[in-house]
Protein backbone atom coordinates (compact mmCIF):
# COMPACT_ATOMS: atom_id res chain seq x y z
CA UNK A 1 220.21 -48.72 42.84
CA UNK A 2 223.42 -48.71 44.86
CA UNK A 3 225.93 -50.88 43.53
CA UNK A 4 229.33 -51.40 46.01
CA UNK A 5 232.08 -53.78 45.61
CA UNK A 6 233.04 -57.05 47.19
CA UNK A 7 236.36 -57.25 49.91
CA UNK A 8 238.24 -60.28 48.74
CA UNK A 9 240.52 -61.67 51.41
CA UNK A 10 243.22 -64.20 49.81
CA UNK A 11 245.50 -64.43 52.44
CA UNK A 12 245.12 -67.61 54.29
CA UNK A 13 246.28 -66.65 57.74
CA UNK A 14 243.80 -63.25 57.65
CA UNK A 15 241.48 -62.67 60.51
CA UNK A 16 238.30 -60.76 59.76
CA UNK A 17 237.19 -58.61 62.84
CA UNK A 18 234.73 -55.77 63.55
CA UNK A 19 235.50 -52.57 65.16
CA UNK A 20 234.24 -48.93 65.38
CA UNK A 21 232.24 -49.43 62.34
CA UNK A 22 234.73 -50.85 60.05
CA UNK A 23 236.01 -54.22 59.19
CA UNK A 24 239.68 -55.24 60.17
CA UNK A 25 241.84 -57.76 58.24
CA UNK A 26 244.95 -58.51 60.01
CA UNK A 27 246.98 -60.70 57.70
CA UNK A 28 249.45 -63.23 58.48
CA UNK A 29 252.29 -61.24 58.39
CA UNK A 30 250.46 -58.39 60.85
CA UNK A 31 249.73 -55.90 58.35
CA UNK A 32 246.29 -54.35 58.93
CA UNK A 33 243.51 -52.85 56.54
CA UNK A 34 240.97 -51.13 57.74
CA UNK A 35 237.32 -50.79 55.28
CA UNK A 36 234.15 -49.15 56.33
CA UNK A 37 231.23 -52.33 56.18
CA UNK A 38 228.68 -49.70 54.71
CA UNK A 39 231.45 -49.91 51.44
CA UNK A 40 231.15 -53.29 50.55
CA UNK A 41 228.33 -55.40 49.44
CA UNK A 42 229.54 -58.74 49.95
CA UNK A 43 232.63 -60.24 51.56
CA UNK A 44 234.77 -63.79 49.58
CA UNK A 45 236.98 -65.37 51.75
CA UNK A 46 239.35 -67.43 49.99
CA UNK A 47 241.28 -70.28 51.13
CA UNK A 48 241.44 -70.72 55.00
CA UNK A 49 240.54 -66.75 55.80
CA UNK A 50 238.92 -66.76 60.02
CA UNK A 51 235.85 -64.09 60.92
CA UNK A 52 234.93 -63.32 64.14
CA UNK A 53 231.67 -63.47 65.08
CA UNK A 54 231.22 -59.89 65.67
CA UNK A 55 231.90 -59.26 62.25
CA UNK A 56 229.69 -61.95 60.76
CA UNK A 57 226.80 -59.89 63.04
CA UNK A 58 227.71 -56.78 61.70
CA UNK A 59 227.59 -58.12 58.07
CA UNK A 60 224.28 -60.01 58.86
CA UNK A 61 222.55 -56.77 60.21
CA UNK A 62 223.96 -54.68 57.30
CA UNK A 63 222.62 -57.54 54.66
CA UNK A 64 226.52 -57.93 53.58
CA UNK A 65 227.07 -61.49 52.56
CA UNK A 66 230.10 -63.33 53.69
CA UNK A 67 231.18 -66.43 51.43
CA UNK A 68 234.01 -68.93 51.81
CA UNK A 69 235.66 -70.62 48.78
CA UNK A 70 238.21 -73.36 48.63
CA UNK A 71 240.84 -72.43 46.15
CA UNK A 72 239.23 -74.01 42.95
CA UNK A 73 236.07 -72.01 44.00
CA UNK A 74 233.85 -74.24 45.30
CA UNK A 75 231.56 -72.65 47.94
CA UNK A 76 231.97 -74.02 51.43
CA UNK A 77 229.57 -71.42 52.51
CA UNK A 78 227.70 -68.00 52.02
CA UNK A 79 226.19 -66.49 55.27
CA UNK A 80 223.86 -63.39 54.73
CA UNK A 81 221.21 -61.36 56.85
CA UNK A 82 217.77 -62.36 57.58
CA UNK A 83 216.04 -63.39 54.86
CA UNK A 84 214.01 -59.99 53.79
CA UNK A 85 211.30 -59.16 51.10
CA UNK A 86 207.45 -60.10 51.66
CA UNK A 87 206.73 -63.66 52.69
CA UNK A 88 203.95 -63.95 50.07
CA UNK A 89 206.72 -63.73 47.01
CA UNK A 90 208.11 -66.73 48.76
CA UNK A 91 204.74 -68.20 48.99
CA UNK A 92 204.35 -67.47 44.88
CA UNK A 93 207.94 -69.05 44.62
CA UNK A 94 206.98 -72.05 45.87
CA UNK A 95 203.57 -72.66 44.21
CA UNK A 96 205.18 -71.78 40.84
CA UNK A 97 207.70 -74.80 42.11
CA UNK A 98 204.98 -76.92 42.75
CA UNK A 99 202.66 -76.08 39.81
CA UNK A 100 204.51 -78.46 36.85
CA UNK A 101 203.52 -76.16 34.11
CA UNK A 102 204.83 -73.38 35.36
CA UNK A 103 208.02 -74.30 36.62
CA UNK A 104 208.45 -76.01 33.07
CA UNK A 105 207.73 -72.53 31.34
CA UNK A 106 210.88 -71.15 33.84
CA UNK A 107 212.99 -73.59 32.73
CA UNK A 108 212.29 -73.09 29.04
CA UNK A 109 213.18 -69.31 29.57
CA UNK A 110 216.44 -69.83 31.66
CA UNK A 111 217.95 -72.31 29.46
CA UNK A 112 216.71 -70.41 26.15
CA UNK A 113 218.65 -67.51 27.64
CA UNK A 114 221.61 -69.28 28.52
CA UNK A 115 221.36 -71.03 25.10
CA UNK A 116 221.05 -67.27 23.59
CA UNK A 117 224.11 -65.68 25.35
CA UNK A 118 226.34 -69.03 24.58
CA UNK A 119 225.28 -68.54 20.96
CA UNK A 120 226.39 -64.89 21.08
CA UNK A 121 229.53 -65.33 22.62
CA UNK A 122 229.84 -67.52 19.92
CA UNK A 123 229.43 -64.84 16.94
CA UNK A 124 231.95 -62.55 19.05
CA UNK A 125 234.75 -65.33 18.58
CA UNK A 126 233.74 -65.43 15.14
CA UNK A 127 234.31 -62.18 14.35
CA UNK A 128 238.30 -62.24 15.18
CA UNK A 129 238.80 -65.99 13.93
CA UNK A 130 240.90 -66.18 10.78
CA UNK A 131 238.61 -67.96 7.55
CA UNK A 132 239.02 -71.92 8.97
CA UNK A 133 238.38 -71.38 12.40
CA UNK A 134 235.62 -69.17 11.16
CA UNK A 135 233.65 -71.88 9.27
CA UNK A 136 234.12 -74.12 12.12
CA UNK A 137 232.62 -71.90 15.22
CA UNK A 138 230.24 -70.89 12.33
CA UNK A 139 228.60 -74.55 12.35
CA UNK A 140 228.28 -74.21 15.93
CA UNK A 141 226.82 -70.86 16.71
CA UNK A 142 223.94 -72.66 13.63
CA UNK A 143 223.98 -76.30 15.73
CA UNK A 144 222.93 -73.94 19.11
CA UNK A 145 220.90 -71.63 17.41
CA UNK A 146 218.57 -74.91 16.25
CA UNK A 147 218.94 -75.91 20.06
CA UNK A 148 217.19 -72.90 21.05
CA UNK A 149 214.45 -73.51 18.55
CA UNK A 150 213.75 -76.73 19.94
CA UNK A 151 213.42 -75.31 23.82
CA UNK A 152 209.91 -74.73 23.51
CA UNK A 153 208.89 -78.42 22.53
CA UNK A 154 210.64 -79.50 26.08
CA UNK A 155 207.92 -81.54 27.82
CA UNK A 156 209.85 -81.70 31.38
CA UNK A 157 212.68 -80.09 32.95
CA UNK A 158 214.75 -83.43 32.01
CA UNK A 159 214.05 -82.42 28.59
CA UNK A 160 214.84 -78.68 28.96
CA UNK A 161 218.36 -79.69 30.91
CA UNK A 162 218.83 -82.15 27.77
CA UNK A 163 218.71 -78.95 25.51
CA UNK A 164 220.74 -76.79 27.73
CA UNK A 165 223.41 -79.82 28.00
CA UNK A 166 223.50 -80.48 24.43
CA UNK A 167 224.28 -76.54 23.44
CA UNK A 168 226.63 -76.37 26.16
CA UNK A 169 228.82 -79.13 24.79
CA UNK A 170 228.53 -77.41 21.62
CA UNK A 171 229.61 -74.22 23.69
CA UNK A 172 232.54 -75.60 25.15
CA UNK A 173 233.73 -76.84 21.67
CA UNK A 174 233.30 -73.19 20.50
CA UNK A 175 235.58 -72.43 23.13
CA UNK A 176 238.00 -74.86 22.68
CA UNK A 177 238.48 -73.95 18.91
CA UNK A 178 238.82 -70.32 19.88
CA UNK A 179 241.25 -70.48 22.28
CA UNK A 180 243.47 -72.77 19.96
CA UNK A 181 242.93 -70.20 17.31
CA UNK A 182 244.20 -67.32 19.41
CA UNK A 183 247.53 -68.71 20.42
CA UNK A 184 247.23 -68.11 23.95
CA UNK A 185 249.39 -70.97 25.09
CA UNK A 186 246.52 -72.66 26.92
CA UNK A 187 244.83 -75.48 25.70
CA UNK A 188 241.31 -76.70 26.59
CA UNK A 189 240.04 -80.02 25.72
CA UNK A 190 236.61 -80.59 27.94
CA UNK A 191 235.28 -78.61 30.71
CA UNK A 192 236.20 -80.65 34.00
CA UNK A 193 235.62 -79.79 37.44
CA UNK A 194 235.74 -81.23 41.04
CA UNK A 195 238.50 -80.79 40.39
CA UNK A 196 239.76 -78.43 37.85
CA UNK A 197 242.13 -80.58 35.37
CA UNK A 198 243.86 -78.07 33.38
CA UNK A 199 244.59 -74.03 33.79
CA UNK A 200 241.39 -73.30 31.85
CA UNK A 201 239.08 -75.30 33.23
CA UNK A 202 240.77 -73.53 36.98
CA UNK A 203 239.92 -70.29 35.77
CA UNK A 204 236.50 -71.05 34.46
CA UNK A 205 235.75 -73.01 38.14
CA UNK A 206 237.35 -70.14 39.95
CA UNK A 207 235.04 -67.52 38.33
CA UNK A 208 231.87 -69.49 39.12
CA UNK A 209 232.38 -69.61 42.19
CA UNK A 210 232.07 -65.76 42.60
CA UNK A 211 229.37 -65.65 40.41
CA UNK A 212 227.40 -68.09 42.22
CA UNK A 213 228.12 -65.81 45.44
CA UNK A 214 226.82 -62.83 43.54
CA UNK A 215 223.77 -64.35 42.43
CA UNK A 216 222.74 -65.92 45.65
CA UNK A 217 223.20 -62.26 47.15
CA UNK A 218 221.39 -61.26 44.72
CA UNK A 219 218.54 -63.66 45.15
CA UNK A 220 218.38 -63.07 48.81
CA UNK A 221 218.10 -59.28 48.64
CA UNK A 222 214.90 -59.33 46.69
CA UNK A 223 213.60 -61.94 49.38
CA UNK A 224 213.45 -65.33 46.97
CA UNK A 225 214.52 -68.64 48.54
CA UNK A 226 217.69 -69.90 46.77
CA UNK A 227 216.88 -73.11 47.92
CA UNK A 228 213.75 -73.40 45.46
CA UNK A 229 214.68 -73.31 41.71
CA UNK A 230 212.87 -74.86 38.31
CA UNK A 231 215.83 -75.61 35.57
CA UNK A 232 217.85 -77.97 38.38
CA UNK A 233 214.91 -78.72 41.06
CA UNK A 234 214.63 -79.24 44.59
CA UNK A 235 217.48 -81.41 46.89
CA UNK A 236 218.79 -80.97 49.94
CA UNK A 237 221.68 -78.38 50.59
CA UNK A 238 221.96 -77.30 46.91
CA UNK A 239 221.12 -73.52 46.12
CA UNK A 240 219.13 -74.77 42.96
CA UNK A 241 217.37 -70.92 42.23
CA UNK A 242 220.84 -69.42 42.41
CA UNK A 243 222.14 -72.27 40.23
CA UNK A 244 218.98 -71.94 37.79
CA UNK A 245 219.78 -67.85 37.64
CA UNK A 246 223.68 -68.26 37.10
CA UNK A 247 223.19 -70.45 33.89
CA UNK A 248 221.59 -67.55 31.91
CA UNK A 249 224.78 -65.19 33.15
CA UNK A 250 228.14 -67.47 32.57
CA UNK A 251 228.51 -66.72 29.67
CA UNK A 252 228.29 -63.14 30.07
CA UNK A 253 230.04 -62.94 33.47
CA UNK A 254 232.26 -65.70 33.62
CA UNK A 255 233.29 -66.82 30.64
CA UNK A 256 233.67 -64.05 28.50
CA UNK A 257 235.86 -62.56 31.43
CA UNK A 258 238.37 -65.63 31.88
CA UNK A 259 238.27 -66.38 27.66
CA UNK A 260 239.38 -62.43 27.59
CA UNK A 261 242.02 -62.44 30.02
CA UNK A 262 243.15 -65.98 28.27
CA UNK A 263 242.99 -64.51 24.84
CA UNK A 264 244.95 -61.51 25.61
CA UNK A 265 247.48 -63.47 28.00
CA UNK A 266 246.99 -61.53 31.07
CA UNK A 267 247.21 -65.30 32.48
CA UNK A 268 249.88 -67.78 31.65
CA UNK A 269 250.81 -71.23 32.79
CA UNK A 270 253.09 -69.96 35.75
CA UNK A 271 249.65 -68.24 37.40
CA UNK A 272 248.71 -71.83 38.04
CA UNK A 273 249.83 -75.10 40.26
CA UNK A 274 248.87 -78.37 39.71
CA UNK A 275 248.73 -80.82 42.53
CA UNK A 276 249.95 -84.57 42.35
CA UNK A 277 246.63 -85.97 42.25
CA UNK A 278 245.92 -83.98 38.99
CA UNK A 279 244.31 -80.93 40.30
CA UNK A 280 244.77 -77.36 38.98
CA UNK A 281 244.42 -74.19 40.61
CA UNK A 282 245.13 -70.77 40.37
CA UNK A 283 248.23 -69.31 42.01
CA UNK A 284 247.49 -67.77 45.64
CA UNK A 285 249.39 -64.50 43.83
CA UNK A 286 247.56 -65.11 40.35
CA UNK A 287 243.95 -64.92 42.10
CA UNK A 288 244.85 -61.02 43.57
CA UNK A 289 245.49 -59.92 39.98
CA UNK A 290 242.28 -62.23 39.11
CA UNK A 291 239.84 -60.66 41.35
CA UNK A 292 241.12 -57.16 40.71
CA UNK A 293 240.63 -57.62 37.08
CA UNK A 294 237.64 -59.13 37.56
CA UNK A 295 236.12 -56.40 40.12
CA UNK A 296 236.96 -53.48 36.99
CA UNK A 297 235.21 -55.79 34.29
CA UNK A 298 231.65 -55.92 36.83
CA UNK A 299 232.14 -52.08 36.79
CA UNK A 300 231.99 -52.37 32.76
CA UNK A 301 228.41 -51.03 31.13
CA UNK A 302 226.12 -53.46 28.71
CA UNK A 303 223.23 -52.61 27.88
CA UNK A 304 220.05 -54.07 29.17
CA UNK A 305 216.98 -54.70 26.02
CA UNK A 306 214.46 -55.16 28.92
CA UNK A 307 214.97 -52.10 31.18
CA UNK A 308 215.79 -50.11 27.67
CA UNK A 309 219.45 -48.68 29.56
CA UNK A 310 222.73 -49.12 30.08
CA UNK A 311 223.84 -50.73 33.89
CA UNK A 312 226.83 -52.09 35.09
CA UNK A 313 227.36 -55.95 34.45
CA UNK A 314 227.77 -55.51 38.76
CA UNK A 315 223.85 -55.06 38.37
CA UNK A 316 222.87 -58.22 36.38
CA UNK A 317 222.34 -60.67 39.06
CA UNK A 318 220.07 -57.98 41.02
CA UNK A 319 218.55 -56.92 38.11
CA UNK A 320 217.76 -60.49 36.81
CA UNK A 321 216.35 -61.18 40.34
CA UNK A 322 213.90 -58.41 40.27
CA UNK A 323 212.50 -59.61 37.27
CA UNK A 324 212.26 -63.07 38.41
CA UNK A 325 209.96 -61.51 41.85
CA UNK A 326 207.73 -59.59 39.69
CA UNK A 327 207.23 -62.66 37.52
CA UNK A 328 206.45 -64.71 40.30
CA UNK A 329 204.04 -62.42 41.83
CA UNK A 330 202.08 -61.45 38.47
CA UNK A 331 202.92 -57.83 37.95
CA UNK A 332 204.75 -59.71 34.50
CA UNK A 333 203.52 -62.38 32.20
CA UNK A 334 206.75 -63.70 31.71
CA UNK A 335 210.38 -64.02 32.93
CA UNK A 336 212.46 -61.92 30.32
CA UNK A 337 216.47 -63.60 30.83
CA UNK A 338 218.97 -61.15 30.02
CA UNK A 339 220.61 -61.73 26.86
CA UNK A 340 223.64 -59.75 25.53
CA UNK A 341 224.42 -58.02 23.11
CA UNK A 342 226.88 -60.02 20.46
């Protein structure tokens, strides 16, 4: 596998054009910089960014996905190539949506491994809380682990979401306690969003918003329909596979990436504006730094229990979306999630 990196254009007067083989972002101020399109596997356009429509052809042929995100992170849109892989996957992907049983049995295994990587993230805070903090995210790494237990007993995907909803409150209290405990000047009460509330909850929107672009990539390479998931079902305009798929890897992507950078203050309160109406968004400045930090944790190593290796966390979402095809079209008799290592 070939893993590349993503162009990340935060300027909001930049112009995205195509020429001689390379991609050309003229900024605001005139300043050009030229990248070769066969270097980058996806392009995030942040803010009010323009492409050309030669370059959104050259990216489509190439299979290099172009996303736009508002500055909270909310996708406004991700444009890719033609849909590729073998029609019949697609064809398995929607009778396992169909067949009841079998979309249940997904959505047992994506929230269990969602569950699973919350609960480890969990035991890593535990490890550097002093003794009271300690006992606290101890009770709560227990009250998820007994949510996972119960996954299996889910009768319907409103039950399995109830599971997945109930150990990610208990997540975000984890959090909460952790972040208080580590004096990072940022406090977190409740995760909020549409719109962001507070610096943390920014951050957290911010970096699910990449993810999501990742994944849907991701998705789309192997030849699976985002459009069709199991954990959060079928509706109109909502990229429920891509949504189902990112659950199992925020924790692992996201969150322990923005709870790091929070916990060791490479963030503080002045890498953030609020608005009047009580929004809160990263910094246009802040979000450079961000990304960049960001781009050098993907490049990071974990190790993967399934393939038996080490890849870079750049590869989950690909990875995770192989698996999910060759579960689909029989050659495995079960979706294996990724869970990390604590």
């Amino acid at each position: 596998m070939r893993f590349l990196t993503s162009l990340y254009v935060t300027d909001h007067r930049a112009r995205i054009s195509f020429r001689d083989g390379s991609l050309l972002v003229t900024r605001g101020d005139g300043s050009r910089t030229r990248v070769p399109v066969e270097a980058v596997d996806g392009i995030v356009m942040i803010g009010h960014a323009q492409v050309t429509s030669e370059a959104l052809a050259a990216c489509a042929a190439r299979h290099v996905r172009v996303s736009s995100l508002q500055g909270n992170g909310r996708i406004r849109y991700i444009v890719g190539g033609a849909l590729g892989g073998n029609v019949h996957l697609r064809l398995a992907q929607y009778e396992a949506a169909r067949d009841q049983e079998q979309s249940l049995r997904l959505a047992r295994w994506l929230v269990a491994g969602k569950l699973q990587n919350a609960r480890r993230m969990v035991q890593r805070w535990c490890w550097d809380a002093k003794l009271r903090p300690r006992r606290h995210l101890e009770k709560i790494e227990v009250a998820i682990r007994e949510r996972i237990a119960r996954v299996p007993s889910a009768n319907s995907a409103d039950s399995a979401r109830g599971f997945e909803g109930e150990g990610t409150r208990l997540y975000f209290e984890a959090m909460r306690a952790h972040l208080g405990a580590t004096d990072s000047g940022f406090e977190f009460e409740t995760r909020t969003r549409r719109p962001p509330r507070d610096p943390v909850n920014a951050a957290l929107s911010f970096a699910y918003g990449i993810v999501l672009t990742e994944v849907t990539g991701a998705l789309e390479s192997v030849g699976l329909d985002t459009q069709i998931g199991f954990l959060h079902g079928v509706r109109a305009g909502r990229p429920s596979l891509a949504l189902d798929l990112m659950e199992e890897l925020r924790p692992t992507l996201a969150d322990r990436f923005v709870v790091g950078m929070l916990a060791r203050r490479s963030l503080s309160v002045d890498d953030f504006i609020s608005t009047p109406g009580g929004a809160c968004y990263l910094a246009d400045g802040s979000r450079r730094a961000f990304l960049a930090a960001y781009e050098s944790f993907k490049s990071e190593t974990v190790h993967h229990a399934i393939l038996d290796r080490d890849v870079p966390r750049a590869a989950l979402p690909l990875v995770q979306s192989i698996l999910l095809a060759r579960y689909l079209r029989g050659d495995l008799p079960a979706y294996p999630p990724y869970v990390s290592e604590a």
